[in-house]
Protein backbone atom coordinates (compact mmCIF):
# COMPACT_ATOMS: atom_id res chain seq x y z
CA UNK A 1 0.00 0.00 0.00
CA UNK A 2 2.91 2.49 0.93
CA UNK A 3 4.05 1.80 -2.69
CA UNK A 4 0.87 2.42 -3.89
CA UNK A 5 0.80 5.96 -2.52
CA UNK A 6 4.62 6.96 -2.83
CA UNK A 7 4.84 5.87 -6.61
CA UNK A 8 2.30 8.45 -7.24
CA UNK A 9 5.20 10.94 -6.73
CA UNK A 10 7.48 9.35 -9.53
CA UNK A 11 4.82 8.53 -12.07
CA UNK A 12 3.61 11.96 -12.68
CA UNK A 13 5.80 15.29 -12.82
CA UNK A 14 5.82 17.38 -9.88
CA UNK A 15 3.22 18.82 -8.35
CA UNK A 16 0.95 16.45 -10.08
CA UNK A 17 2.25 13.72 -8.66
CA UNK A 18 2.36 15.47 -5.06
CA UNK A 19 -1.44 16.23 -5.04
CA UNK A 20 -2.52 12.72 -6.33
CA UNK A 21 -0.28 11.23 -3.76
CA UNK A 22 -1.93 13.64 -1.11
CA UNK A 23 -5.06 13.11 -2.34
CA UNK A 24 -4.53 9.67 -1.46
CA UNK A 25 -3.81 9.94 1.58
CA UNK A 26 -7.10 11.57 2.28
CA UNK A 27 -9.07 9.17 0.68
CA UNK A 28 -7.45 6.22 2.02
CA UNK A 29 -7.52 7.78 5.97
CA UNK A 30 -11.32 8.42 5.23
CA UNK A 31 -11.85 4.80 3.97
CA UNK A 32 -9.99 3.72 7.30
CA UNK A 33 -12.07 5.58 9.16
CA UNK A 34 -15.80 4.35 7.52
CA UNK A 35 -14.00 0.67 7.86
CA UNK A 36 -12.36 1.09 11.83
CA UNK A 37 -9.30 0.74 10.77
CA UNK A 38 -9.98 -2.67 9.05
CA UNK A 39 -7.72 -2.60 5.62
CA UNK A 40 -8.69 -5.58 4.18
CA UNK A 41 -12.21 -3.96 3.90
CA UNK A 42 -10.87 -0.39 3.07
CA UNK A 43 -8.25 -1.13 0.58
CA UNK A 44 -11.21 -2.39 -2.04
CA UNK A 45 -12.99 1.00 -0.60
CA UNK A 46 -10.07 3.26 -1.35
CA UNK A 47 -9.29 1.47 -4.85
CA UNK A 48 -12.88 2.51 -5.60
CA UNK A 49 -12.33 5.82 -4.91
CA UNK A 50 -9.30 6.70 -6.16
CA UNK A 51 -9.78 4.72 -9.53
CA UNK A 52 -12.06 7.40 -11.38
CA UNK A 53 -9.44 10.24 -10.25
CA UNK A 54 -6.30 8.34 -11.14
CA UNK A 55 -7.61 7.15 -14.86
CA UNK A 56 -8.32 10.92 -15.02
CA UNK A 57 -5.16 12.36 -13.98
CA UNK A 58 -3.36 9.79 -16.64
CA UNK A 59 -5.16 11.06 -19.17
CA UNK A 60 -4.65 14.57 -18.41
CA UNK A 61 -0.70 14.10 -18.41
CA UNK A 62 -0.82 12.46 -21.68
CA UNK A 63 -2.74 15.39 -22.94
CA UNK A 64 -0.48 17.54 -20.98
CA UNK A 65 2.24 15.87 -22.94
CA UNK A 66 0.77 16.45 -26.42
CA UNK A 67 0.33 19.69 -25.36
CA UNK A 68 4.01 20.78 -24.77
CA UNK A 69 5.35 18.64 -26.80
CA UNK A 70 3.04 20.11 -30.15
CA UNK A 71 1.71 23.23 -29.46
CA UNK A 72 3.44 25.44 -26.82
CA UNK A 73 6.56 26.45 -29.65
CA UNK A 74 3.56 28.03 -32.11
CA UNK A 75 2.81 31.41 -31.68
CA UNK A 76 -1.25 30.90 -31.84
CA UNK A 77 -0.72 28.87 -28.64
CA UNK A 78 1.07 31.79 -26.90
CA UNK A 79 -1.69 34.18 -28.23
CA UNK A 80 -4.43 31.66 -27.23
CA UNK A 81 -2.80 30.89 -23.12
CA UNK A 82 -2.75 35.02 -22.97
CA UNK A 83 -6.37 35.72 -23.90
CA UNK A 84 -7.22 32.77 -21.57
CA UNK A 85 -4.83 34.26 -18.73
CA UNK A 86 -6.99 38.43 -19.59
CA UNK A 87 -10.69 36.29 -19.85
CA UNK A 88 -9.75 34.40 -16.35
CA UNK A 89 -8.81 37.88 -14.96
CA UNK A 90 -11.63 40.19 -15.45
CA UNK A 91 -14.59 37.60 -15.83
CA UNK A 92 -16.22 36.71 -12.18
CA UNK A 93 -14.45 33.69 -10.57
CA UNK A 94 -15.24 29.98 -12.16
CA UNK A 95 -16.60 31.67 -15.22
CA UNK A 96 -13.61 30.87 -17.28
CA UNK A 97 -10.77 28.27 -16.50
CA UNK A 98 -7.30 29.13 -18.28
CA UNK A 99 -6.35 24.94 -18.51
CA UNK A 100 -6.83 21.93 -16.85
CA UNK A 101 -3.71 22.42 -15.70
CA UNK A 102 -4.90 25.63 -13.74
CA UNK A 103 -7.50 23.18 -12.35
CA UNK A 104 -5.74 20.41 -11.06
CA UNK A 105 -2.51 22.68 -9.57
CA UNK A 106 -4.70 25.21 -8.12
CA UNK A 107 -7.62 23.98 -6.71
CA UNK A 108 -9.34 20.76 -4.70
CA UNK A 109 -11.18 19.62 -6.70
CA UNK A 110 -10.83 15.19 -7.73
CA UNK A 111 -9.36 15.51 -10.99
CA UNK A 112 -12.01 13.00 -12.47
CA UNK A 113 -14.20 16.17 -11.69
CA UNK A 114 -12.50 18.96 -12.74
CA UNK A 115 -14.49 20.25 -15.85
CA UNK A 116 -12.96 20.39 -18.72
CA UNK A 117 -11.89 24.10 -20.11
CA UNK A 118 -13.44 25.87 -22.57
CA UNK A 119 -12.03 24.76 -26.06
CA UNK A 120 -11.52 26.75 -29.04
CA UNK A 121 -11.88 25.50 -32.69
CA UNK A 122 -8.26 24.32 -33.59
CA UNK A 123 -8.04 24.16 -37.43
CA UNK A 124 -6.75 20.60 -38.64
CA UNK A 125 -3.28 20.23 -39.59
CA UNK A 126 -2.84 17.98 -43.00
């Protein structure tokens, strides 16, 4: 179980990995807690839990990936990340969310629940 937890902070960059591994510990003290302290019946609880949150958060560092790796060197993404950065600062608070990144680094929220941000019609590349 300690593996469990601790790999969290080698399997995704920093302060991804961090927060999941945090987030863990939160869920897996609560499970304790609704079980007494029994683990063979809160292990299967906390695997529940945690399973939406960490399929999520895998699939948000692949797309995080993609991301750098394709589209931070053009200069429509730099244009794009600034107008999100202005709308996020003048419009009232949760109206508009910069990235999922700004989500999952910044706030609470499970990232299996974290909505996804607003998206803007990319034109296909051939």
């Amino acid at each position: 179980m300690h593996c469990n937890i601790l790999e969290r902070l080698t399997l995704f960059p920093f302060p991804q990995g961090m927060n999941c591994a945090l987030e863990d510990c939160l869920v897996l003290d609560d499970a304790l807690d609704r079980c007494e302290d029994d683990w063979a019946h809160a292990l299967p609880s906390y695997y529940e839990a945690r399973k939406p949150a960490t399929d999520a958060l895998a699939t948000l560092a692949l797309d995080n990936y993609v991301e750098m790796r394709d589209k931070t060197v053009s200069r429509g993404f730099a244009i794009k990340s600034a107008l999100d950065r202005a709308l996020c600062a003048v419009l009232p608070r949760g109206t508009w969310q910069p990235s999922l990144h700004t989500a999952v680094s910044f706030t609470s929220l499970p990232y299996h629940q974290v909505p996804p941000p607003r998206r803007y019609s990319e034109p296909e590349r051939a």
